[in-house]
Protein backbone atom coordinates (compact mmCIF):
# COMPACT_ATOMS: atom_id res chain seq x y z
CA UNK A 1 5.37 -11.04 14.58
CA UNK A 2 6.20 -7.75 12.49
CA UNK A 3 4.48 -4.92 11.71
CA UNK A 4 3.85 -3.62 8.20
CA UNK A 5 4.27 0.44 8.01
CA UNK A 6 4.63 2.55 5.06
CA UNK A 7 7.27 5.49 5.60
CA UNK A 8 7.43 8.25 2.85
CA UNK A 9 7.57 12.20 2.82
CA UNK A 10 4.54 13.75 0.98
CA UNK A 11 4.10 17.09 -0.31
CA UNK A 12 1.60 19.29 2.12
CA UNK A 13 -0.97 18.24 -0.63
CA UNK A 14 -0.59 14.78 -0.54
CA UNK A 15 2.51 13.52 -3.57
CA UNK A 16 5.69 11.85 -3.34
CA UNK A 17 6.73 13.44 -6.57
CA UNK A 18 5.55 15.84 -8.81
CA UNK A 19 4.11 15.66 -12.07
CA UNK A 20 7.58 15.53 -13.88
CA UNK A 21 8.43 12.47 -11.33
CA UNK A 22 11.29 14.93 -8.93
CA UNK A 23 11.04 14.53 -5.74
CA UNK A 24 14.13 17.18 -4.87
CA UNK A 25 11.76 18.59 -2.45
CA UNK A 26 11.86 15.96 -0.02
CA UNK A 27 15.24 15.35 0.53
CA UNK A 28 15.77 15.15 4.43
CA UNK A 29 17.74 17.55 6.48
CA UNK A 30 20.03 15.90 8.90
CA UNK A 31 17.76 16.37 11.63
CA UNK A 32 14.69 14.72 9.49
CA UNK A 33 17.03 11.63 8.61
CA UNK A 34 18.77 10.70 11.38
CA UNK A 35 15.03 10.59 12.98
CA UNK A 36 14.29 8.17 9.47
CA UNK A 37 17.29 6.19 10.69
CA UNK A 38 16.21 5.31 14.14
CA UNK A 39 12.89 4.40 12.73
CA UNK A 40 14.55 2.33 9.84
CA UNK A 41 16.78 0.34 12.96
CA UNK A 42 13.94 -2.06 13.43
CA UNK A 43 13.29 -2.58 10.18
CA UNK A 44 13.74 -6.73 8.95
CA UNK A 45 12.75 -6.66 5.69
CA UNK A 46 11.80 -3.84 3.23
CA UNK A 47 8.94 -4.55 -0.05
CA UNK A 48 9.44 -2.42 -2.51
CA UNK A 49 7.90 -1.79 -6.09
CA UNK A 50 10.35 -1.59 -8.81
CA UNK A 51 10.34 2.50 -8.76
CA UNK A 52 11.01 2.91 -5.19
CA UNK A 53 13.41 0.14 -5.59
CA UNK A 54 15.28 1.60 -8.38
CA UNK A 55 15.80 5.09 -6.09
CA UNK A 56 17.03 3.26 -3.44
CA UNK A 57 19.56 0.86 -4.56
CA UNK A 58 22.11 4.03 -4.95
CA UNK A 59 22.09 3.33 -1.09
CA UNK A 60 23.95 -0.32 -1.94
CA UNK A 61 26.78 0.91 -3.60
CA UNK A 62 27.44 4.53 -2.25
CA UNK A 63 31.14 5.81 -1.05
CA UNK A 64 30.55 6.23 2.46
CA UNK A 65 34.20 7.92 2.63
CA UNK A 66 33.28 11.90 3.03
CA UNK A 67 29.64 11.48 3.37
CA UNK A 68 28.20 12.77 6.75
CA UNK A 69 27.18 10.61 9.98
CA UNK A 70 23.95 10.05 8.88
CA UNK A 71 24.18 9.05 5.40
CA UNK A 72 26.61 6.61 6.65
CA UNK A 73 24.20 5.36 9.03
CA UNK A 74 21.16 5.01 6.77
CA UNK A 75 23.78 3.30 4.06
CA UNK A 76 24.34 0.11 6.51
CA UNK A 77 21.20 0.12 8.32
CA UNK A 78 20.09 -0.37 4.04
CA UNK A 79 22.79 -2.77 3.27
CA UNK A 80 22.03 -5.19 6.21
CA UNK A 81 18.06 -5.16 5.87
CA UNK A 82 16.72 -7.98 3.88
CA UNK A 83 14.40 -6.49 0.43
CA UNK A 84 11.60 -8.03 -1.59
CA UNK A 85 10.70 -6.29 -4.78
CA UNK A 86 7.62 -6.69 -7.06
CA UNK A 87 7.67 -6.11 -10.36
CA UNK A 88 6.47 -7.79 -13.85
CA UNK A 89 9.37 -5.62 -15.81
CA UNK A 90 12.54 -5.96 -13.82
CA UNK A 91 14.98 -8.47 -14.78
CA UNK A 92 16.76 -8.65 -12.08
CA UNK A 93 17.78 -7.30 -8.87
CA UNK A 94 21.11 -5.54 -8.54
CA UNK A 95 21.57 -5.46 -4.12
CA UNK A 96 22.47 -8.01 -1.56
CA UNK A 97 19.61 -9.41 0.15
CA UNK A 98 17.00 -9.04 -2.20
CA UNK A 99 15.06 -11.25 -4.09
CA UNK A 100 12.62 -10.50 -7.09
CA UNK A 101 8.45 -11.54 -6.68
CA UNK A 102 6.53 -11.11 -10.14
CA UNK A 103 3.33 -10.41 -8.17
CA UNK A 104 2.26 -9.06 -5.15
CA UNK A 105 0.47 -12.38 -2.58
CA UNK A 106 -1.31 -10.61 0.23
CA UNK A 107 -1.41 -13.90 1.55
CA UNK A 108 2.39 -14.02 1.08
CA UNK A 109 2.83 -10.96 2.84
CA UNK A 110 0.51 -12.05 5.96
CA UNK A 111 3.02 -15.27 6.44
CA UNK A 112 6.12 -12.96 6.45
CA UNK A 113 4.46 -10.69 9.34
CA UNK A 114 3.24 -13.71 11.55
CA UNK A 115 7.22 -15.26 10.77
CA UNK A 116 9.34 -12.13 11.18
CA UNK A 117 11.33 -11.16 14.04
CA UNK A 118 11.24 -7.38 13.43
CA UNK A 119 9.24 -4.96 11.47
CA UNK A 120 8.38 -4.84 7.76
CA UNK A 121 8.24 -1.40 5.74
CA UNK A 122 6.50 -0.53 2.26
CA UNK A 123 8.98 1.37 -0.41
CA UNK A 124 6.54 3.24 -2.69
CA UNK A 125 2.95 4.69 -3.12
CA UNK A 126 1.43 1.66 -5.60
CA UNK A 127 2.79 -1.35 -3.02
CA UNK A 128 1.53 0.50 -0.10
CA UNK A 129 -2.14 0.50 -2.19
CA UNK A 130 -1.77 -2.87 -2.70
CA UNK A 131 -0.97 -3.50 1.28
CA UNK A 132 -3.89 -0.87 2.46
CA UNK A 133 -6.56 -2.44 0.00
CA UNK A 134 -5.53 -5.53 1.44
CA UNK A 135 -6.18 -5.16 4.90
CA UNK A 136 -2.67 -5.47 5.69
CA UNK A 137 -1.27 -2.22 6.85
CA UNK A 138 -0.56 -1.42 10.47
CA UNK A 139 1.08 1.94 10.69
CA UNK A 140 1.30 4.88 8.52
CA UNK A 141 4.18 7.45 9.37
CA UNK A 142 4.18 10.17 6.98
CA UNK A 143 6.61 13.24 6.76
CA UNK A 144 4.68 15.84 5.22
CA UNK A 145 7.12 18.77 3.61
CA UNK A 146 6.20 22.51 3.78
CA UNK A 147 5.88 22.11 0.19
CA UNK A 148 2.81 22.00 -2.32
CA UNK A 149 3.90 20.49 -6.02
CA UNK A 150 0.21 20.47 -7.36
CA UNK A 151 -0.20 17.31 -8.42
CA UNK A 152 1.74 14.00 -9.45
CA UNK A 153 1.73 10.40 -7.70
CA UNK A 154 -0.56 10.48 -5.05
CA UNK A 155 1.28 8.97 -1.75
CA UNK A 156 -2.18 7.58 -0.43
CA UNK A 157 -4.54 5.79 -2.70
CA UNK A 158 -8.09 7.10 -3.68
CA UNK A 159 -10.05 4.39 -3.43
CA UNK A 160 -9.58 2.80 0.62
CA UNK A 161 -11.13 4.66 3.41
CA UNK A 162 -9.75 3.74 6.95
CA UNK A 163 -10.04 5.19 10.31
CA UNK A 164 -6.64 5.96 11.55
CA UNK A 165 -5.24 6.57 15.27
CA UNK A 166 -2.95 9.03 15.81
CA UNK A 167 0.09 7.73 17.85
CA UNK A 168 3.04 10.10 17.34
CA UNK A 169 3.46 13.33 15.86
CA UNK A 170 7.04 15.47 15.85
CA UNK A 171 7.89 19.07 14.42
CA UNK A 172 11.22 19.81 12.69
CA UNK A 173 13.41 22.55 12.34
CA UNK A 174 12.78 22.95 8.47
CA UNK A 175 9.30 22.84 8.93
CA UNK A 176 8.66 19.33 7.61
CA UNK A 177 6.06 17.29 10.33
CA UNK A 178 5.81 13.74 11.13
CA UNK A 179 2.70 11.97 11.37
CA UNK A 180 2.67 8.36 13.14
CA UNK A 181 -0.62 6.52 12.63
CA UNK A 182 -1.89 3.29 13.18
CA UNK A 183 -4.75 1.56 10.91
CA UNK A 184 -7.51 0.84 13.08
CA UNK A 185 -9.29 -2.55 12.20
């Protein structure tokens, strides 16, 4: 059985981008993403919603020649993880190992946790909603950036209260901290 976790860097007051959609703040310095690529190793299967999905597919088709250990690293540990994205506008899916769901099925979603052999992980702020509101989230791990944008999308719904344990917690060189939690039921 897998665990579902949602991974994203947030702003110190709680976005994933700012109100003009950049997100140029929270690019990861080496020391922040090779950390993201260790906890990305045990990842089976990503869901993503067709934003997140979008930003990420650059990871399919980059030139790995001249790029640095650890973009290298994150680029196959991406290109050999399995993806599910859900989306009502997207045509079609443009990466290997992905397949396209119209609709998000919580139920869906519960049968690939009790099946999988490794972990799952939530791409995106609206799908990780969907998975808190739906009682399906086990971890949160958050990388909150010495950074406030002042509004914009919100990486933590409004509307679902949950107590959360604190399992992990790391400090990094630029400042940005890393915040491991798991949902308590």
């Amino acid at each position: 059985m897998g665990d579902l976790f949602f991974s994203m860097t947030a702003s110190l007051d709680g976005y994933i981008a700012d109100e003009e959609g950049r997100f140029d703040w929270a690019e990861p310095d080496a020391e922040v993403h090779a950390f993201i690529n260790d906890l990305h190793r045990d990842v089976g299967t990503y869901l993503f919603g067709r934003r997140a999905y979008e930003v990420m597919t650059v990871w399919e088709t980059l030139p790995l020649e001249g790029e640095s250990p650890y973009m290298r690293d994150y680029a196959e540990i991406w290109r050999a993880t399995d993806k599910v994205v859900y989306s009502t506008t997207l045509e079609d899916v443009s990466t290997s190992r992905t397949r396209l769901e119209r609709s998000f099925d919580a139920e869906q979603v519960r049968e690939m946790k009790r099946s999988a052999a490794r972990d799952l992980n939530v791409g995106g702020a609206g799908l990780a909603a969907e998975a808190l509101r739906a009682g399906l989230m086990d971890e949160l791990r958050l990388f909150v950036s010495p950074v406030l944008v002042g509004g914009g999308t919100r990486a933590l719904p409004d509307d679902v209260r949950l107590g959360l344990e604190l399992l992990d917690e790391r400090r990094f060189g630029n400042g940005t901290m890393y915040l491991r939690y798991r949902v308590e039921r």
